[in-house]
Protein backbone atom coordinates (compact mmCIF):
# COMPACT_ATOMS: atom_id res chain seq x y z
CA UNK A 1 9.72 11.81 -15.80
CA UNK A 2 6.46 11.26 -13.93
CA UNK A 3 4.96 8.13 -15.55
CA UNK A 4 1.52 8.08 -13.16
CA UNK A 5 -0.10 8.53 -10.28
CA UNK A 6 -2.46 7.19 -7.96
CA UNK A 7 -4.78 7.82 -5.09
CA UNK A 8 -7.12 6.04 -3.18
CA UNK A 9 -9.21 6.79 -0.28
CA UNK A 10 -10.83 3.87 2.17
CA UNK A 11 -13.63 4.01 4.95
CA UNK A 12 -11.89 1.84 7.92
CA UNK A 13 -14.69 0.48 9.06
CA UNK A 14 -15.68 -0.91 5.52
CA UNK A 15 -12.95 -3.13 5.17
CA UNK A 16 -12.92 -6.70 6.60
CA UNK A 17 -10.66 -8.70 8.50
CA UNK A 18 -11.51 -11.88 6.51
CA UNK A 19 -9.30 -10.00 3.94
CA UNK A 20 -6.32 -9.82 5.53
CA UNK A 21 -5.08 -13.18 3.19
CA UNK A 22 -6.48 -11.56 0.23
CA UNK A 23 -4.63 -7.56 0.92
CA UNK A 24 -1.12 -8.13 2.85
CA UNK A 25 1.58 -10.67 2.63
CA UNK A 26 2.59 -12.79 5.22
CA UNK A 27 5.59 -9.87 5.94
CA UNK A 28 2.84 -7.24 5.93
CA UNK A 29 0.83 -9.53 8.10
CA UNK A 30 3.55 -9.57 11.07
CA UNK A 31 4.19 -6.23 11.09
CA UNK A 32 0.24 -6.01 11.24
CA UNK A 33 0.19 -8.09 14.30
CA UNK A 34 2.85 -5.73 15.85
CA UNK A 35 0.29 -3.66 16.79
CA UNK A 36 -1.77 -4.14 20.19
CA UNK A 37 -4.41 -1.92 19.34
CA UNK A 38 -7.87 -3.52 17.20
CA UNK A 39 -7.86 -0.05 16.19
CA UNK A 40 -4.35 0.79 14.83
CA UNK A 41 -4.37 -2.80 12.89
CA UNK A 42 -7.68 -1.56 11.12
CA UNK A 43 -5.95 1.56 10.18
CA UNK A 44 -2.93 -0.54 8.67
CA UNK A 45 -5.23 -2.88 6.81
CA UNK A 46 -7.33 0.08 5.09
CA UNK A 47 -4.04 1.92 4.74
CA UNK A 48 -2.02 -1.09 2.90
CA UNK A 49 -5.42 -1.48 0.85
CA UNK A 50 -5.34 2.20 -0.34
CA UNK A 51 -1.99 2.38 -1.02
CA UNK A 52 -2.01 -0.72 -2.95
CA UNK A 53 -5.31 0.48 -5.00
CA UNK A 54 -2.94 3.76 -5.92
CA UNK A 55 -0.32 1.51 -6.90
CA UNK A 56 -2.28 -0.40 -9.09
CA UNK A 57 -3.82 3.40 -10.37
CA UNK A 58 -0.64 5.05 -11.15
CA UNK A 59 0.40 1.86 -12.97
CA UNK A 60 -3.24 2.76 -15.18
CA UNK A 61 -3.53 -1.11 -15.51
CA UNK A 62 -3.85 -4.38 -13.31
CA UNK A 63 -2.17 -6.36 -16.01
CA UNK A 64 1.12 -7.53 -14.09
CA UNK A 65 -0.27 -7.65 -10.43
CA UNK A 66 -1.97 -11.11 -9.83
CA UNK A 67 -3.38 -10.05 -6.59
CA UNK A 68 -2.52 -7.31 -3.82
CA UNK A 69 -0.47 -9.54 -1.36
CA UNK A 70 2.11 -9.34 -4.91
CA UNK A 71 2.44 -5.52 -3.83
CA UNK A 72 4.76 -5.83 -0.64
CA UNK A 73 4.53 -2.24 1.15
CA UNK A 74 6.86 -2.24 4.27
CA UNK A 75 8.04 1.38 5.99
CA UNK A 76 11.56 1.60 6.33
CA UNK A 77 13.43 2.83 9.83
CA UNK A 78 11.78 6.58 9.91
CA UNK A 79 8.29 5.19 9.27
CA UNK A 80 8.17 6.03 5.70
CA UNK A 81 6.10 3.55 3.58
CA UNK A 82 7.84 2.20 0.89
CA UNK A 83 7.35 -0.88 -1.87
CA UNK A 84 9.14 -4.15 -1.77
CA UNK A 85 9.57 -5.31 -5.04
CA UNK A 86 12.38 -6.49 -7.40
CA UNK A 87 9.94 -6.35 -10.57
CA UNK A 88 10.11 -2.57 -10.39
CA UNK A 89 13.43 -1.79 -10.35
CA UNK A 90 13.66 0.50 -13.34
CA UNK A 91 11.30 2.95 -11.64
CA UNK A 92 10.99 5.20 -8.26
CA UNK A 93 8.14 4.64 -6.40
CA UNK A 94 6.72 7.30 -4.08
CA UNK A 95 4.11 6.45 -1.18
CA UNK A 96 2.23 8.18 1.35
CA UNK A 97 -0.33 6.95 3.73
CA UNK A 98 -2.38 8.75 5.87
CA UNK A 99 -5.44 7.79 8.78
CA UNK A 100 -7.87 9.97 10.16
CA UNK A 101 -10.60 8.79 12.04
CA UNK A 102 -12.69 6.89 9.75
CA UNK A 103 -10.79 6.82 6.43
CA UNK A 104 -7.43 5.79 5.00
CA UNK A 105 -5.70 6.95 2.21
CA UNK A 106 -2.84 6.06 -0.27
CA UNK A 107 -1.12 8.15 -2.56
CA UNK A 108 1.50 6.77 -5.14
CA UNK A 109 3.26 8.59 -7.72
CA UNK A 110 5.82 6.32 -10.34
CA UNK A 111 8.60 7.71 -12.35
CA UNK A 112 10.77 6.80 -14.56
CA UNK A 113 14.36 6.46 -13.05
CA UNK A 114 17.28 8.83 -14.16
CA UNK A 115 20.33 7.31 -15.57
C-alpha cells in the first residue's frame, strides 16, 4: 500500500555550497568529494537536496526529521539511490534522481511493507 509520495525539482545553480553542512552527512559528503568535476558535485548537492525535499513530501510532514543531513541517501553498487536509515524500517522507500543541465530532481514514493 502506497502511503505517499514526493517530488521535488531544484535549479543547480541556486543552491549554495555553504550548505553542504546543512543538506548531506558527513558519508554523503565523501562520496560528494569523489567527484573531480565542480560541476558533477553541484549536480549531487541539488540532487541529494531534491530527493531529500521528496522524502520529507511523501512523508506529508517534517515532524520526525530534525534536519536533512538526518536523511542519509547513498546509491548502492548499480548506482541506484537509496535511503540509509534504521528509523524506517517498517516501510519501502523508492528514489529516483535525475540532472539535466540546470535542474535536479527527486522523486520518492513510501509504502507500507508486506508481511
Amino acid at each position: 500500500m502506497i502511503l505517499g509520495i514526493g517530488i521535488d525539482i531544484v535549479e543547480i545553480s541556486r543552491v549554495s555550497e555553504s550548505l553542504i553542512s546543512k543538506i548531506l552527512s558527513p558519508e554523503e559528503i565523501d562520496q560528494r568529494n569523489g567527484y573531480l568535476s565542480e560541476k558533477r558535485q553541484k549536480e549531487y548537492l541539488a540532487g541529494r537536496f531534491a530527493v531529500k525535499e521528496a522524502i520529507k513530501k511523501a512523508f506529508q510532514s517534517y515532524d520526525g526529521f530534525s534536519g536533512m543531513d538526518d536523511l542519509v541517501v547513498l546509491n548502492d553498487e548499480a548506482g541506484k539511490p537509496y535511503l540509509k536509515s534504521p528509523s524506517f524500517s517498517d516501510k519501502t522507500i523508492h528514489l529516483s534522481l535525475s540532472h539535466e543541465r540546470e535542474y535536479a530532481i527527486g522523486f520518492c514514493v513510501v509504502e507500507k511493507k508486506e508481511i
